[in-house]
C-alpha atoms as a PDB file:
ATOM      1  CA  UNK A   1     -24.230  32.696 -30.887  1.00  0.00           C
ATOM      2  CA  UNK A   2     -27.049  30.767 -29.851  1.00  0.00           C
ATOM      3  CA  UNK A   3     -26.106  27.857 -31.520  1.00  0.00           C
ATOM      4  CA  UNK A   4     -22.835  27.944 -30.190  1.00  0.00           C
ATOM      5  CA  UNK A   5     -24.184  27.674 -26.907  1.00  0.00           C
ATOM      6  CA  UNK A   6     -26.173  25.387 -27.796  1.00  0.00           C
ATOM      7  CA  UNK A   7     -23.705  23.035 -28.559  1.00  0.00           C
ATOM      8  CA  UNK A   8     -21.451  23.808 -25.595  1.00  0.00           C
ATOM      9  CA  UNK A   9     -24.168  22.570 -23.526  1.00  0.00           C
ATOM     10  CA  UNK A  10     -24.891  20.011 -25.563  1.00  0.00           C
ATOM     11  CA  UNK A  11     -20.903  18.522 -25.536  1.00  0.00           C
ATOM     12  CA  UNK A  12     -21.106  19.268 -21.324  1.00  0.00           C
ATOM     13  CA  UNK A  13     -23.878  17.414 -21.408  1.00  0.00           C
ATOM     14  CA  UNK A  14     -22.432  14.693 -23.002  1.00  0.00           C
ATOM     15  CA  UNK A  15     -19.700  14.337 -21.170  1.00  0.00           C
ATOM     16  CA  UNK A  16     -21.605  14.127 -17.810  1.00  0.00           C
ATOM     17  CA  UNK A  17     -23.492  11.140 -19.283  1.00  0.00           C
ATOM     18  CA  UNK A  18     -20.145   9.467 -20.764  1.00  0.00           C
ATOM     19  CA  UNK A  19     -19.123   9.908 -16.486  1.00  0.00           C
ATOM     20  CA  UNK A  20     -22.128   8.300 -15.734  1.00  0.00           C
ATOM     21  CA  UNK A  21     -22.234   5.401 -17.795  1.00  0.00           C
ATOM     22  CA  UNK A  22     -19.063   4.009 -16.340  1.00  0.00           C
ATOM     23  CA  UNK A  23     -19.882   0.533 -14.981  1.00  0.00           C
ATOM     24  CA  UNK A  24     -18.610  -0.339 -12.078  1.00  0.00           C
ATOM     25  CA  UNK A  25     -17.949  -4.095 -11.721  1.00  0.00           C
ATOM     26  CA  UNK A  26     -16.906  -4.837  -7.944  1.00  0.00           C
ATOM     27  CA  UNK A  27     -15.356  -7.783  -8.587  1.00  0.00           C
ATOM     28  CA  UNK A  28     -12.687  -5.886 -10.622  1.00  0.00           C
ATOM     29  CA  UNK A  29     -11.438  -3.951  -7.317  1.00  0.00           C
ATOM     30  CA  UNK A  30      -8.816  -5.773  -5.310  1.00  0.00           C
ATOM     31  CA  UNK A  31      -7.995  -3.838  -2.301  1.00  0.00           C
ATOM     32  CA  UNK A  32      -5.292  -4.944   0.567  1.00  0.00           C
ATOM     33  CA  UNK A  33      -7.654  -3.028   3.197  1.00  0.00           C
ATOM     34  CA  UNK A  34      -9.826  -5.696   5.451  1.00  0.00           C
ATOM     35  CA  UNK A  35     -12.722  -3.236   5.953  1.00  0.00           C
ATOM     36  CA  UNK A  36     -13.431  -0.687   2.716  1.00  0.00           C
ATOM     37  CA  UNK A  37     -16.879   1.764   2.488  1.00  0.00           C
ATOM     38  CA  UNK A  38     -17.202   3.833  -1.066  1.00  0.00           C
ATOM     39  CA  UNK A  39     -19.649   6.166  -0.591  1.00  0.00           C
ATOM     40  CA  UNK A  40     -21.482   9.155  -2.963  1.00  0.00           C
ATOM     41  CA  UNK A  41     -21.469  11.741  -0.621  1.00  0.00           C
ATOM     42  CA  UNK A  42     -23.996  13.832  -2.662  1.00  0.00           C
ATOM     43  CA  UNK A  43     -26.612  10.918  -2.749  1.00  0.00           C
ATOM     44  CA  UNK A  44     -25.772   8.962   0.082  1.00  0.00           C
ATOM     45  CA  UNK A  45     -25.303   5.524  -2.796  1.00  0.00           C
ATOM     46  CA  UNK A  46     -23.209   2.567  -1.334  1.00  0.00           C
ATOM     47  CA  UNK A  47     -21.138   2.146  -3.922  1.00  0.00           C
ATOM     48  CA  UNK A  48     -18.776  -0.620  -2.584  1.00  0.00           C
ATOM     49  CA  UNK A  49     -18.115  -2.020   0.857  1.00  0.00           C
ATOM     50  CA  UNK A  50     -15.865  -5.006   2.256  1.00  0.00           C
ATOM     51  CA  UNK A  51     -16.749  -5.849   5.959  1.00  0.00           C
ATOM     52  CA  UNK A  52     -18.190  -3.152   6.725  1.00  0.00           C
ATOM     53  CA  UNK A  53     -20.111  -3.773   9.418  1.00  0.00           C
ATOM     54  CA  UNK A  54     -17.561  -5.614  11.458  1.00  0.00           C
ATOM     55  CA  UNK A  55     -16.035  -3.495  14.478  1.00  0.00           C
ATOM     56  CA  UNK A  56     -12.590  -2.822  14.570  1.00  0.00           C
ATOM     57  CA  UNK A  57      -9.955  -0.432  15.889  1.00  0.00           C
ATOM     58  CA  UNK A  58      -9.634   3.085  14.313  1.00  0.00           C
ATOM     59  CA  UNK A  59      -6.503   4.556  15.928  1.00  0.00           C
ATOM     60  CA  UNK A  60      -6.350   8.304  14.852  1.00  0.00           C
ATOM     61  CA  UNK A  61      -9.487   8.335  12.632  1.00  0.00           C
ATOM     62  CA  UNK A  62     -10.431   9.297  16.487  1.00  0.00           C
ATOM     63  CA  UNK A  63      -9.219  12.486  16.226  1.00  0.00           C
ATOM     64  CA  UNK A  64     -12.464  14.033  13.160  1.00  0.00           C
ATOM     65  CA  UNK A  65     -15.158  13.023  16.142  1.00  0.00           C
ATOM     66  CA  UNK A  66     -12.444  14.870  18.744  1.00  0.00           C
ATOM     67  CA  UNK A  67     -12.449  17.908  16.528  1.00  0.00           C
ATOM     68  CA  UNK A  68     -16.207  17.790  15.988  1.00  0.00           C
ATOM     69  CA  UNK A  69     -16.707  18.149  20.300  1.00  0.00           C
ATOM     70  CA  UNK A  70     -14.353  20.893  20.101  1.00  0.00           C
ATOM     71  CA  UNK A  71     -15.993  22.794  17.698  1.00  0.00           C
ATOM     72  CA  UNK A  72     -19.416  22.147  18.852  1.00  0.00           C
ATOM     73  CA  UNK A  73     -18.504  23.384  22.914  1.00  0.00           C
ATOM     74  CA  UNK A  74     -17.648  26.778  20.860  1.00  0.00           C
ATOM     75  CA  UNK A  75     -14.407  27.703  23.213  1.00  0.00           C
ATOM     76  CA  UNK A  76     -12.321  30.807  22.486  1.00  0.00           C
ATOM     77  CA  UNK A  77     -10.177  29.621  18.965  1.00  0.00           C
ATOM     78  CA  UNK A  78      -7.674  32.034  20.214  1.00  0.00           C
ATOM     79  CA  UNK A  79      -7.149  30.354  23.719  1.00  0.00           C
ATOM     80  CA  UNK A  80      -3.574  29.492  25.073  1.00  0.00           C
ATOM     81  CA  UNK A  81      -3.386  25.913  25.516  1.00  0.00           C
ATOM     82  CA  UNK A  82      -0.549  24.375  27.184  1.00  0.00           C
ATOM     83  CA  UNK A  83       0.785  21.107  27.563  1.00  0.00           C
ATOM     84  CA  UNK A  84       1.601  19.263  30.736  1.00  0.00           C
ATOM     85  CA  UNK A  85       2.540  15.257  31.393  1.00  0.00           C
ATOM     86  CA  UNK A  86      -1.099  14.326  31.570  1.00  0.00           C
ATOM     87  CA  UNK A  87      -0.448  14.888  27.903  1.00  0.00           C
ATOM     88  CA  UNK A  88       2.003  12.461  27.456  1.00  0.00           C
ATOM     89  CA  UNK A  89       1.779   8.986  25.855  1.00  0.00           C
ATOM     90  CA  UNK A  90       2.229   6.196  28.970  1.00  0.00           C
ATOM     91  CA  UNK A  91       0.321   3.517  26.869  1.00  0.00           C
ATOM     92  CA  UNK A  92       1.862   3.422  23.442  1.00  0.00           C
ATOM     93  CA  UNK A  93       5.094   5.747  23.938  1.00  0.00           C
ATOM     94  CA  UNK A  94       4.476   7.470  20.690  1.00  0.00           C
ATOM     95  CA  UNK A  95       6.676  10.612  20.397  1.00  0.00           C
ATOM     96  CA  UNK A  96       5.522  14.555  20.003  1.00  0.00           C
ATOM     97  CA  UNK A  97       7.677  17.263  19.029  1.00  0.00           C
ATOM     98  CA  UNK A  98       5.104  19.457  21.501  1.00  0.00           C
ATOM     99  CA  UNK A  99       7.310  19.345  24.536  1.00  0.00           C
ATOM    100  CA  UNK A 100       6.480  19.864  28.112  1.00  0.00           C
ATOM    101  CA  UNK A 101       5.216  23.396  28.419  1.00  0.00           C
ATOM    102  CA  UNK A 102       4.559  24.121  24.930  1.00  0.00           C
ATOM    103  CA  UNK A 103       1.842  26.446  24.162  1.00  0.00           C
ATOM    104  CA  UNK A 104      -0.276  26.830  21.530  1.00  0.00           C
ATOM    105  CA  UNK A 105      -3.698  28.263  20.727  1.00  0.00           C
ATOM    106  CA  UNK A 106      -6.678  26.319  20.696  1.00  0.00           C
ATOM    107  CA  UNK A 107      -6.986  26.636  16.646  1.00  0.00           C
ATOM    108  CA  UNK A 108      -3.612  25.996  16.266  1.00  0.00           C
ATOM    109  CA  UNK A 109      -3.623  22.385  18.603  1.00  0.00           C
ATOM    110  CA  UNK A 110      -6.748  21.377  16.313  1.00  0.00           C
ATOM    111  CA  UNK A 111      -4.848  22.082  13.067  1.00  0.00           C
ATOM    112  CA  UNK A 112      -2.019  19.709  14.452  1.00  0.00           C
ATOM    113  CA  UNK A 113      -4.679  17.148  15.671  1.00  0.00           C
ATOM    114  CA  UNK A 114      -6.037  16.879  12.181  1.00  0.00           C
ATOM    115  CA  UNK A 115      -3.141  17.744   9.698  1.00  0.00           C
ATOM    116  CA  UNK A 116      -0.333  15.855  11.827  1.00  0.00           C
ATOM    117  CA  UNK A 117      -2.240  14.095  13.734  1.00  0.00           C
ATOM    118  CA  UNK A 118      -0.660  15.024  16.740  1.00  0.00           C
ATOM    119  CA  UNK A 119      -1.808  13.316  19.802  1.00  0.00           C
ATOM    120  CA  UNK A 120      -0.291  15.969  22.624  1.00  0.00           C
ATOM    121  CA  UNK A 121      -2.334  18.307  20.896  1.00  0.00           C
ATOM    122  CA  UNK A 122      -5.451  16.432  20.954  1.00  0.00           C
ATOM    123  CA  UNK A 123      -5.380  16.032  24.398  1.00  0.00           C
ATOM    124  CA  UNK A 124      -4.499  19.229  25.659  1.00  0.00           C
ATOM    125  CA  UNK A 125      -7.963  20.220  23.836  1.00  0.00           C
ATOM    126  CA  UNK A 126      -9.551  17.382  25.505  1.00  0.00           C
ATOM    127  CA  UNK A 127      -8.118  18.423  28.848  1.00  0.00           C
ATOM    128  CA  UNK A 128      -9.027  22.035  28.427  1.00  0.00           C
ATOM    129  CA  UNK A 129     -12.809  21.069  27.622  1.00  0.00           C
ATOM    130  CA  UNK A 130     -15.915  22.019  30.478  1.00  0.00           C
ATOM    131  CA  UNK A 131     -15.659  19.372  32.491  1.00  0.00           C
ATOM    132  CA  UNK A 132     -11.931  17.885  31.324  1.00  0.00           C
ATOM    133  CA  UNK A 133     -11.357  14.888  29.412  1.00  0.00           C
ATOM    134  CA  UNK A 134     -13.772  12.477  31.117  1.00  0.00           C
ATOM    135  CA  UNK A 135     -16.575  15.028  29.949  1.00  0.00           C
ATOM    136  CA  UNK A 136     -14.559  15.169  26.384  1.00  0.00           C
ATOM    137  CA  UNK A 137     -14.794  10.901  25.831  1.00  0.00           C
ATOM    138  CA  UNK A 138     -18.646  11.214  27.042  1.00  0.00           C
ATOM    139  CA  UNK A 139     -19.565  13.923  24.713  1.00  0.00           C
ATOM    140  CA  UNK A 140     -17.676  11.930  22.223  1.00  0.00           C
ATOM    141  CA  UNK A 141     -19.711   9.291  22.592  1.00  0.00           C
ATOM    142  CA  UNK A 142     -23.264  11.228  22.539  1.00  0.00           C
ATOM    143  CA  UNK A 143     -21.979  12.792  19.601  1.00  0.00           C
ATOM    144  CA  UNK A 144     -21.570   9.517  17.956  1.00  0.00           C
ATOM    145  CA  UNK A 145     -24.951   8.246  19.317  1.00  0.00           C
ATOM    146  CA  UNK A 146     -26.685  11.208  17.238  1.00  0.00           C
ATOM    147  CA  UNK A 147     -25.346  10.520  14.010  1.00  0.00           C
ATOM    148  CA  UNK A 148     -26.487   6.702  14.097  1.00  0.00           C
ATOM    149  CA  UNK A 149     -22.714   5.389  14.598  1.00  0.00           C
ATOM    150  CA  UNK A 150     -24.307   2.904  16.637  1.00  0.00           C
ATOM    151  CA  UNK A 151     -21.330   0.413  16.619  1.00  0.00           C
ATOM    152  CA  UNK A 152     -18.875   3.122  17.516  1.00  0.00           C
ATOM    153  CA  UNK A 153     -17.269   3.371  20.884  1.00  0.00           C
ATOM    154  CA  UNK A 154     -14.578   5.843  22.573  1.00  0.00           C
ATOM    155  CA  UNK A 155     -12.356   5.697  25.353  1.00  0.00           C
ATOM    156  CA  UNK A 156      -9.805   8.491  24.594  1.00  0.00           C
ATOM    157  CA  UNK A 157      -9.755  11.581  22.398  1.00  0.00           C
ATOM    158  CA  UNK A 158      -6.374  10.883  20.592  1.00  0.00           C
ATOM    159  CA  UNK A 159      -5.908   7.209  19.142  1.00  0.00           C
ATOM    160  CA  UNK A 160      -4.387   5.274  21.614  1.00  0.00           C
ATOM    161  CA  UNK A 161      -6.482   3.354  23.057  1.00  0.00           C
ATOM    162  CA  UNK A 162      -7.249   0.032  20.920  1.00  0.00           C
ATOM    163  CA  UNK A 163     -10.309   0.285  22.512  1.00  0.00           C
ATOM    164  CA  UNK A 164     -11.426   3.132  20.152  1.00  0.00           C
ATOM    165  CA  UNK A 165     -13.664   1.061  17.731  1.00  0.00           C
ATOM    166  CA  UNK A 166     -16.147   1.671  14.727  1.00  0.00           C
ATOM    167  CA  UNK A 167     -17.028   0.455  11.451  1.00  0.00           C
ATOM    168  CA  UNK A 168     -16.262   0.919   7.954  1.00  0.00           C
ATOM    169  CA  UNK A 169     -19.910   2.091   7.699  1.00  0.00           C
ATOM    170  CA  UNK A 170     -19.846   4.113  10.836  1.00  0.00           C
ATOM    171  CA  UNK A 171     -17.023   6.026   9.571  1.00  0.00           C
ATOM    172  CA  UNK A 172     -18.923   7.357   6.639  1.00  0.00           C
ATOM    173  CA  UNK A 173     -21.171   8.817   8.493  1.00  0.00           C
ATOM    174  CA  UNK A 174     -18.387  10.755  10.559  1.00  0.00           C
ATOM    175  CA  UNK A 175     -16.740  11.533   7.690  1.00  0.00           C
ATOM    176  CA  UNK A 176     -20.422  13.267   5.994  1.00  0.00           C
ATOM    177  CA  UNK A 177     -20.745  14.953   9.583  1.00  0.00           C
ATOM    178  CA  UNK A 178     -17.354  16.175   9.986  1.00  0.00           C
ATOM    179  CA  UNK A 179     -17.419  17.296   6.089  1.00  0.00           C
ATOM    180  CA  UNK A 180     -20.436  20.380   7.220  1.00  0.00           C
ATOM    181  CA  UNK A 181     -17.246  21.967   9.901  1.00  0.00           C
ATOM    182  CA  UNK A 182     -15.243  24.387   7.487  1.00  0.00           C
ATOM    183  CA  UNK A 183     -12.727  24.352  10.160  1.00  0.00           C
ATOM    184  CA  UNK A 184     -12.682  20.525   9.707  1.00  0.00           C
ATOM    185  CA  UNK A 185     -12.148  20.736   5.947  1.00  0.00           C
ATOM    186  CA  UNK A 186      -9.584  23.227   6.216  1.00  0.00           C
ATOM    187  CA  UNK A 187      -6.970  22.132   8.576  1.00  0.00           C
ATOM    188  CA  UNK A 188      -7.603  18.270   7.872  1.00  0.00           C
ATOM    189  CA  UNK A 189      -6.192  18.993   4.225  1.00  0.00           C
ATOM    190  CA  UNK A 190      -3.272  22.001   4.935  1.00  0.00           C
ATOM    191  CA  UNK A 191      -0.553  20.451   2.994  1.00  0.00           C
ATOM    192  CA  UNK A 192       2.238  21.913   6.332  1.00  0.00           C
ATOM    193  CA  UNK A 193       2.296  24.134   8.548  1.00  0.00           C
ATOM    194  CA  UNK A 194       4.581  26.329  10.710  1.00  0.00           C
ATOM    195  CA  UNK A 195       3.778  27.445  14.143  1.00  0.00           C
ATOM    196  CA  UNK A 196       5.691  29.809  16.938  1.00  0.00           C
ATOM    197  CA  UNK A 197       5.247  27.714  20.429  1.00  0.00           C
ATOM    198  CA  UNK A 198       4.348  30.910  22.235  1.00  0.00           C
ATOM    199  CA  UNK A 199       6.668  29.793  25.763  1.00  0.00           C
ATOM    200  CA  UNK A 200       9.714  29.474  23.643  1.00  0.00           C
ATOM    201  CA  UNK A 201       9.118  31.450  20.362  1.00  0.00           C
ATOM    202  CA  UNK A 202      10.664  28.195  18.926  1.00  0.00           C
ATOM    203  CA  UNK A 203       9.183  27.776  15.613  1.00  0.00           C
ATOM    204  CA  UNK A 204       8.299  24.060  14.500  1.00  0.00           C
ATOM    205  CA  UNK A 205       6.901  22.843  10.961  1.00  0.00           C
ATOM    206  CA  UNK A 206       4.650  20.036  10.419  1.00  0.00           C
ATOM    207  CA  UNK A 207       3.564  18.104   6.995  1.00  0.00           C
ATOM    208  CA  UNK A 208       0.180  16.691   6.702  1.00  0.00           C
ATOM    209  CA  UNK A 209       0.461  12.881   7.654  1.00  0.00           C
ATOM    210  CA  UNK A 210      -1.110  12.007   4.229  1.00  0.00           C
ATOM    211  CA  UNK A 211       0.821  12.158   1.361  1.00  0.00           C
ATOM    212  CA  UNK A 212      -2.274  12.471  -1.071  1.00  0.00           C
ATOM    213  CA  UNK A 213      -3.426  16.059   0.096  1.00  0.00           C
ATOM    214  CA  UNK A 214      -0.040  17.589  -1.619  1.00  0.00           C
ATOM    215  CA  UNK A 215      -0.443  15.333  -5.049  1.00  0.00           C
ATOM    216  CA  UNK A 216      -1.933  17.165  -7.985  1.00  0.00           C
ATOM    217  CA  UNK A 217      -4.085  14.719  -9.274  1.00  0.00           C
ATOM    218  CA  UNK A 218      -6.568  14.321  -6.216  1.00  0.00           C
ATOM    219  CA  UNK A 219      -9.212  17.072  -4.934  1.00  0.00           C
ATOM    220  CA  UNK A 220      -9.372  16.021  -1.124  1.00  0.00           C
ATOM    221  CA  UNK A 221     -12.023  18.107   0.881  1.00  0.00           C
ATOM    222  CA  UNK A 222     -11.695  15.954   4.359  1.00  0.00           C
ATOM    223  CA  UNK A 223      -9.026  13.509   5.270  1.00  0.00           C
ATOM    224  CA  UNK A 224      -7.623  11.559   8.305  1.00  0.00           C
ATOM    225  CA  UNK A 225      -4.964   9.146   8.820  1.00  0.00           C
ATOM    226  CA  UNK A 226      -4.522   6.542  11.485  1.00  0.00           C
ATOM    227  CA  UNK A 227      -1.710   3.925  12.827  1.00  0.00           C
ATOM    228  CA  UNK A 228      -1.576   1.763  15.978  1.00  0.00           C
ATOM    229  CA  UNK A 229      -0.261  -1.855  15.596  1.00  0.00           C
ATOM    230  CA  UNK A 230      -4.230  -3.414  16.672  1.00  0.00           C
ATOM    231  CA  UNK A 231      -5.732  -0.881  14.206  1.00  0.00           C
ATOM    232  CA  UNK A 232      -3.056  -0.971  11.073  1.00  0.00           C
ATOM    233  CA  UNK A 233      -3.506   1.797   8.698  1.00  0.00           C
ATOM    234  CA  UNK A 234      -6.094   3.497   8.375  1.00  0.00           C
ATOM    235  CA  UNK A 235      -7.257   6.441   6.155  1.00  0.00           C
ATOM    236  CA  UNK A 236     -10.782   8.310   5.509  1.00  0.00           C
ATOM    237  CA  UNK A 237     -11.188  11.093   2.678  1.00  0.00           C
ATOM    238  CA  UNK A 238     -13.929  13.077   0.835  1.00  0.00           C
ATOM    239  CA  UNK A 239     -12.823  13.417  -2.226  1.00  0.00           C
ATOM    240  CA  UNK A 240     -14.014  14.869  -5.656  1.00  0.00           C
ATOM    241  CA  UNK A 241     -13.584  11.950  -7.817  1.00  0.00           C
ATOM    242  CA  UNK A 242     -15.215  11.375 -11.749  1.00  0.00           C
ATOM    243  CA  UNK A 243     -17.454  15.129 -10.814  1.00  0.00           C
ATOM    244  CA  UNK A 244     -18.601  13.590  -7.548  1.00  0.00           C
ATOM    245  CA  UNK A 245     -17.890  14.173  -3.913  1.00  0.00           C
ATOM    246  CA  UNK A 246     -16.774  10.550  -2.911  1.00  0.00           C
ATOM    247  CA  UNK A 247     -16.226   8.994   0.650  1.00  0.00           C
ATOM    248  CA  UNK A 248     -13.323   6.440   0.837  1.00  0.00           C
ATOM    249  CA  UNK A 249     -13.182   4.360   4.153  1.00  0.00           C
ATOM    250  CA  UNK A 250      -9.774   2.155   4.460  1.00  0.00           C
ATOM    251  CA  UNK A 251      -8.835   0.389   7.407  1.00  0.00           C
ATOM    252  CA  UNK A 252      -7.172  -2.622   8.646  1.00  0.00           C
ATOM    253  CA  UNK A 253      -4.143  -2.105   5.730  1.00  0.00           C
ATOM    254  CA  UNK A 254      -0.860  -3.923   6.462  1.00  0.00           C
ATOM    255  CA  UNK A 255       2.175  -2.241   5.143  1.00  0.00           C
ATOM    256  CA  UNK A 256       2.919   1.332   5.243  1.00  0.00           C
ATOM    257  CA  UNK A 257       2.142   1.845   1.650  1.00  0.00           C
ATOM    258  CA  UNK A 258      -1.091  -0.191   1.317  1.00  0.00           C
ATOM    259  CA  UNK A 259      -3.617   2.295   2.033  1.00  0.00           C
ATOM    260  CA  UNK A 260      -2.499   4.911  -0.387  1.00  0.00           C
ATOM    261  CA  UNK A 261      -2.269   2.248  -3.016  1.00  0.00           C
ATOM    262  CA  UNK A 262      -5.712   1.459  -1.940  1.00  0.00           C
ATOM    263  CA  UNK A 263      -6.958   4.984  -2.341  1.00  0.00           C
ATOM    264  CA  UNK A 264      -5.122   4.924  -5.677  1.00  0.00           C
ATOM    265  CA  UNK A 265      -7.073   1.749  -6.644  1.00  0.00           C
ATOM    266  CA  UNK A 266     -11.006   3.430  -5.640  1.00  0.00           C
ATOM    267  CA  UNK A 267     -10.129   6.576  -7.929  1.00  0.00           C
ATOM    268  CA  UNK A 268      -9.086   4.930 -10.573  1.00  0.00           C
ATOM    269  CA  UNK A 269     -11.870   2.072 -10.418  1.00  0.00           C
ATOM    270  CA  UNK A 270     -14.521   5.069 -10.136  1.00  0.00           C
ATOM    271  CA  UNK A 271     -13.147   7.306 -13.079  1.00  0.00           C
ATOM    272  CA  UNK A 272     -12.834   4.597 -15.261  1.00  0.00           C
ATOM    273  CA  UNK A 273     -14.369   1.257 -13.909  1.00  0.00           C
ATOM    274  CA  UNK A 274     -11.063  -1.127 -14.459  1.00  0.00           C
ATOM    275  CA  UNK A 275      -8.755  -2.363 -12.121  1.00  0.00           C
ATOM    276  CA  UNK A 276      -5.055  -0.942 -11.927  1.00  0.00           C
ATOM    277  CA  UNK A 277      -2.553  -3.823 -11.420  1.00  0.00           C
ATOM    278  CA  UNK A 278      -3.296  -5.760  -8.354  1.00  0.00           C
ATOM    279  CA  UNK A 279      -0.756  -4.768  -4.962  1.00  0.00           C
ATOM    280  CA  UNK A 280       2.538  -7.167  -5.364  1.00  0.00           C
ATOM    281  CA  UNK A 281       2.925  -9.680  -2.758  1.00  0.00           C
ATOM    282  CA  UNK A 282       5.224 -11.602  -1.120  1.00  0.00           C
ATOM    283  CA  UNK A 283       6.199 -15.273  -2.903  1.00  0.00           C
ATOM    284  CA  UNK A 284       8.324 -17.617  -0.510  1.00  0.00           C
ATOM    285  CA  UNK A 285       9.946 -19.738  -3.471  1.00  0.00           C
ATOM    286  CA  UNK A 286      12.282 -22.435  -1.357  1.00  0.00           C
ATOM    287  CA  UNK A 287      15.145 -23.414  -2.824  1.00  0.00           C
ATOM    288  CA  UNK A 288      15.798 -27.057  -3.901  1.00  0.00           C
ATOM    289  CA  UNK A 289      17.149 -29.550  -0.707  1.00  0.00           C
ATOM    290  CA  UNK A 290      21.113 -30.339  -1.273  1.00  0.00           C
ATOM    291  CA  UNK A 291      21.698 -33.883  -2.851  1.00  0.00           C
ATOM    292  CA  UNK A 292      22.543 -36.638  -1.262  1.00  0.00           C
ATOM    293  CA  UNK A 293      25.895 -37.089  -0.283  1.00  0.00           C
ATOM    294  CA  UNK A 294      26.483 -33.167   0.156  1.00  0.00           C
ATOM    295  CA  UNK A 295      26.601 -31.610   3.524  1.00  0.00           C
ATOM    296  CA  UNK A 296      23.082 -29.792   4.215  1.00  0.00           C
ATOM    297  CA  UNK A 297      22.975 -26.033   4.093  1.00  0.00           C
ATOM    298  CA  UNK A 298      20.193 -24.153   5.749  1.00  0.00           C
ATOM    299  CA  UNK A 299      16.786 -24.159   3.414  1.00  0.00           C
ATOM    300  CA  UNK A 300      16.408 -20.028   2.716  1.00  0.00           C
ATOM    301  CA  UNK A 301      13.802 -18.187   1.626  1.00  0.00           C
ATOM    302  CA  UNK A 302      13.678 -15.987  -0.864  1.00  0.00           C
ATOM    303  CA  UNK A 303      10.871 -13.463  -2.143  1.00  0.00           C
ATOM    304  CA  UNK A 304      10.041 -12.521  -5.298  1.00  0.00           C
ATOM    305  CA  UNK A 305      10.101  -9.342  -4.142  1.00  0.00           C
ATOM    306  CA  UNK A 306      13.959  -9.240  -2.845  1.00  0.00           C
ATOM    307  CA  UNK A 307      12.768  -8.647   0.800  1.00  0.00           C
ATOM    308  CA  UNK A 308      14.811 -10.713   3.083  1.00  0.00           C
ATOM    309  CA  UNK A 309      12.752 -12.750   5.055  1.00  0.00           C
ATOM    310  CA  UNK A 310      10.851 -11.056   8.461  1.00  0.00           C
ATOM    311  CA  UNK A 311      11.547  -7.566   7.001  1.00  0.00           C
ATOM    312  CA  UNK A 312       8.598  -5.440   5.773  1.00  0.00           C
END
């Protein structure tokens, strides 16, 4: 029996060291993302980074430091929260399925802030915080000030303004931060979600805004997404990836599907230290001028993807 045991440990043992010895060659990651932080969350090790000091928009990656102020001020979870137009979107016109009126409980408008990103939601808890939402941004930025985010700024607790700005690096250290708020964790990564708007009894679903939290071959702790055209996509995880708790900072992707593939390309790079196939990109191949004599047709582009030229 003992020997047995023995050599289970023995094999576990093993296999931890085989994880280990993975080298890691940075060269071999090509990522579409302009500003990329890969972080061991257990040891704090910089394990790759791509301007990551350089300060750029962060669009809803906003809304883990809004969630963090709520949670710290300690307000009833259970609070009715309701909507009103200082809710509403004047600067970017995004759209909300929380109407005019709707009301929802405090833990309920978080969940939607982080899973859906929902930016009604996150500023009805802004709104509803001591001192409103000009006491919300400030405590934002204190908050930001203590952990060392020291190129981060904040003008608005949802993502709209482009004038929400960190770094790659900065980010990491929210993400770490945000990672010790079980409430954080939790309704960052619920897959969907259905909730009863209590002024109407209309019940609305939601799906969590990244795709990655429902596939069955990541283990996603934390995550946040975030869009606005000065920002392009963005997306911040802790993840359990090769037995470690990883942090993956993206931003700056163009396209809709580069950050995922991006994501895609860390995990596999960490579990097994090769590349997967670099991203395809767009070829303009022009096609040869008419000869002489002929009547002139229009040069057109083609790409050697099929796309038709000035669609994404």
């Amino acid at each position: 029996m003992n020997r047995v045991l023995i050599l289970v440990l023995a094999a576990i043992g093993a296999t931890a060291a085989t994880a280990e010895q993975v080298a890691l060659d940075a060269a071999k990651l090509r990522l579409m993302s302009a500003n990329v932080v890969v972080l061991d969350a257990g040891d704090g090790n910089r394990i790759y980074a791509k301007a990551a000091d350089e300060v750029t928009p962060i669009a809803s990656l906003t809304k883990l430091m809004t969630a963090m102020v709520v949670l710290d001020a300690q307000q009833p979870g259970d609070e009715a929260l309701e909507i009103d137009m200082d809710d509403f979107d004047y600067l970017k016109g995004s759209r909300s399925r929380l109407r005019m009126g709707a009301t929802l409980s405090r833990d309920e408008m978080l969940r939607l802030a982080l899973m859906a990103s929902e930016n009604r939601a996150a500023s009805s808890l802004a709104r509803h915080y001591p001192g409103g939402t000009t006491a919300f941004v400030a405590a934002m930025n204190a908050k930001a000030s203590s952990l060392g985010m020291s190129r981060t700024r904040y003008e608005d607790p949802t993502r709209l303004s482009p004038r929400n700005v960190s770094t790659a690096n900065d980010l990491a250290r929210l993400v770490r931060a945000a990672s010790d708020y079980p409430l954080i964790r939790e309704y960052s990564t619920t897959p969907e979600h259905l909730v009863e708007v209590q002024s109407t009894g209309q019940t609305l679903g939601f799906n969590n805004s990244n795709a990655l939290v429902k596939s069955g071959t990541w283990d996603i702790q934390l995550q946040k997404t975030g869009y606005i055209r000065e920002a392009g996509r963005c997306v911040v995880m802790l993840a359990t990836i090769a037995s470690r708790p990883m942090v993956i900072v993206l931003l700056d992707s163009i396209g809709k599907v580069a950050r995922m593939g991006d994501a895609q390309r860390v995990k596999h790079w960490l579990e097994t230290g090769e590349a997967l196939p670099p991203p395809v990109t767009k070829r303009a191949v022009l096609k040869p001028a008419p000869k002489a004599g002929k009547s002139r047709a229009p040069v057109r582009v083609k790409y050697a993807n099929g796309n038709k030229a000035g669609r994404g």
